[in-house]
C-alpha atoms as a PDB file:
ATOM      1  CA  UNK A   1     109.583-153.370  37.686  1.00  0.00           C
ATOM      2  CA  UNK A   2     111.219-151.123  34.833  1.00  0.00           C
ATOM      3  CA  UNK A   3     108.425-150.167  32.367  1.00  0.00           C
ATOM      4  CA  UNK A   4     105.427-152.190  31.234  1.00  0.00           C
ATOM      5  CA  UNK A   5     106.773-155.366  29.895  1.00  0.00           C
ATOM      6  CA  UNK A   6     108.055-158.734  31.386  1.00  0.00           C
ATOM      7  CA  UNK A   7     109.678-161.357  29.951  1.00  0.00           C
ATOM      8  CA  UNK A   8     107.933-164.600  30.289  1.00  0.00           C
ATOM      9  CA  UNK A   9     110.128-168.338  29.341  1.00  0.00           C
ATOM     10  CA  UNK A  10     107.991-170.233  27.511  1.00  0.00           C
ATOM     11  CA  UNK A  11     108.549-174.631  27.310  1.00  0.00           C
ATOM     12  CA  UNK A  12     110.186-174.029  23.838  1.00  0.00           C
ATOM     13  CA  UNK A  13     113.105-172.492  25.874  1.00  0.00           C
ATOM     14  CA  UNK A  14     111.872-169.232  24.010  1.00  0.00           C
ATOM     15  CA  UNK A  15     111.568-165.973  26.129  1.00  0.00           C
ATOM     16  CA  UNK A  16     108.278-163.777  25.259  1.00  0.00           C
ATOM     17  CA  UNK A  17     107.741-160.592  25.862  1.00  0.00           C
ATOM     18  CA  UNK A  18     104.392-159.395  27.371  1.00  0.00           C
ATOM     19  CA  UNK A  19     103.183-156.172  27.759  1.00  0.00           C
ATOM     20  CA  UNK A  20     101.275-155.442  31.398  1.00  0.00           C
ATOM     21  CA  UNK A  21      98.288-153.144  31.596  1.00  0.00           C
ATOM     22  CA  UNK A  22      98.506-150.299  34.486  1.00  0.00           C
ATOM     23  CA  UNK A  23      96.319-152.028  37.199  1.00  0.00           C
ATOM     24  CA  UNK A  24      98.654-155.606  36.968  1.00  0.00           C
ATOM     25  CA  UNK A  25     101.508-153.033  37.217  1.00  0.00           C
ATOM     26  CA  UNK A  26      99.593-151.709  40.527  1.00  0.00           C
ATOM     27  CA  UNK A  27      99.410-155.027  41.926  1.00  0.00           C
ATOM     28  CA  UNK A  28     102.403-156.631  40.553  1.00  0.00           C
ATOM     29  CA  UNK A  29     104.560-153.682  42.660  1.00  0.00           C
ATOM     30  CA  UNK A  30     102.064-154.132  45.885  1.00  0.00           C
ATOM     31  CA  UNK A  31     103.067-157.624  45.545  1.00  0.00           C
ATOM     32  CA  UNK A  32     107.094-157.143  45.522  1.00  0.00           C
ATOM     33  CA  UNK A  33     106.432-154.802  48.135  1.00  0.00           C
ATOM     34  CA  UNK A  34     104.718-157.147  50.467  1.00  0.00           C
ATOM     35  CA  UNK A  35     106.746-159.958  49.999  1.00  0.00           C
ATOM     36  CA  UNK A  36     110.105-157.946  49.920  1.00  0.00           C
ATOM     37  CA  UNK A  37     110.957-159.405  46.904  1.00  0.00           C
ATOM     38  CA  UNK A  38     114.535-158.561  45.454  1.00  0.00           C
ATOM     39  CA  UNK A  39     115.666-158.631  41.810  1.00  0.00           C
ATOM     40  CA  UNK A  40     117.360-161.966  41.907  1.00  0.00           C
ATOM     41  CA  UNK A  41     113.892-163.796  43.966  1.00  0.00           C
ATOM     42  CA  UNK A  42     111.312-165.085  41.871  1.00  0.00           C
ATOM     43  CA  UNK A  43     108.539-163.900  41.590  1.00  0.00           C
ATOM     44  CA  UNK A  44     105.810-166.930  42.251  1.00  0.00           C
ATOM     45  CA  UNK A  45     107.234-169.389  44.689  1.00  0.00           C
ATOM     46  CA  UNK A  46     105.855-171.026  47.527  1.00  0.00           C
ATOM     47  CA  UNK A  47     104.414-170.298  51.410  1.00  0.00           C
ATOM     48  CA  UNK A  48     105.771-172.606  53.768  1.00  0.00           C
ATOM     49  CA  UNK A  49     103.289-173.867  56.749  1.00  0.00           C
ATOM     50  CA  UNK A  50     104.657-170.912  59.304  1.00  0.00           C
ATOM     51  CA  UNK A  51     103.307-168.678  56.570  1.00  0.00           C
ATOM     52  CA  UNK A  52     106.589-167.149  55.613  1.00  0.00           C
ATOM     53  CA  UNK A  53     107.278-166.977  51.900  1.00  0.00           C
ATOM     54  CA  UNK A  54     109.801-168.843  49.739  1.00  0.00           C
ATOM     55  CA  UNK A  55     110.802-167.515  46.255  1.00  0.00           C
ATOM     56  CA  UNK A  56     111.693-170.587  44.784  1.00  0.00           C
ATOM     57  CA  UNK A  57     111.272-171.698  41.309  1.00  0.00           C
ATOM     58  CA  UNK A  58     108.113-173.978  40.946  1.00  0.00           C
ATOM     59  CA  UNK A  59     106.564-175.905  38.560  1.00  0.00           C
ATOM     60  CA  UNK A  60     103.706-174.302  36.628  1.00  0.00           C
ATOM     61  CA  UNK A  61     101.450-177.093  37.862  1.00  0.00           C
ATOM     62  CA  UNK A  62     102.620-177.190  41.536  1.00  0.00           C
ATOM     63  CA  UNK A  63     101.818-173.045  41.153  1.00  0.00           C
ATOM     64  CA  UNK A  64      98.263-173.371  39.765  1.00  0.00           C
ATOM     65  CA  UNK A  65      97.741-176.534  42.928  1.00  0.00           C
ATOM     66  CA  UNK A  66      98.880-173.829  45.663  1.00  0.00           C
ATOM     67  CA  UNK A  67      95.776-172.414  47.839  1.00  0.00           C
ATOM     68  CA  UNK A  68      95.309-168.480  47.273  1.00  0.00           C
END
């Protein structure tokens, strides 16, 4: 993560740009970290059965259905 902000698509096909306070930025980089997340994975995605992660692009519904 470069800075504070992210850039977030919205359904109009529009991209916002939000501004992150310092503790999301905390977790937000613990999360990469963990995950060894590289620029061109995405960031929410999926966790297969085994437990390993998949950075695939998801639905926002499917995302909001997956178990914590």
């Amino acid at each position: 993560m470069d800075g504070r902000m992210v850039s977030v698509h919205l359904k109009k096909d529009k991209w916002h740009n939000k501004r992150l306070q310092p503790g999301t930025i905390k977790a937000v980089q613990k999360y990469i970290k963990e995950y060894r997340l590289q620029p061109q994975d995405y960031f929410a995605g999926r966790r297969r059965k085994d437990g390993k992660f998949d950075g695939v692009k998801i639905s926002e519904t499917a995302y909001r259905k997956q178990p914590c």
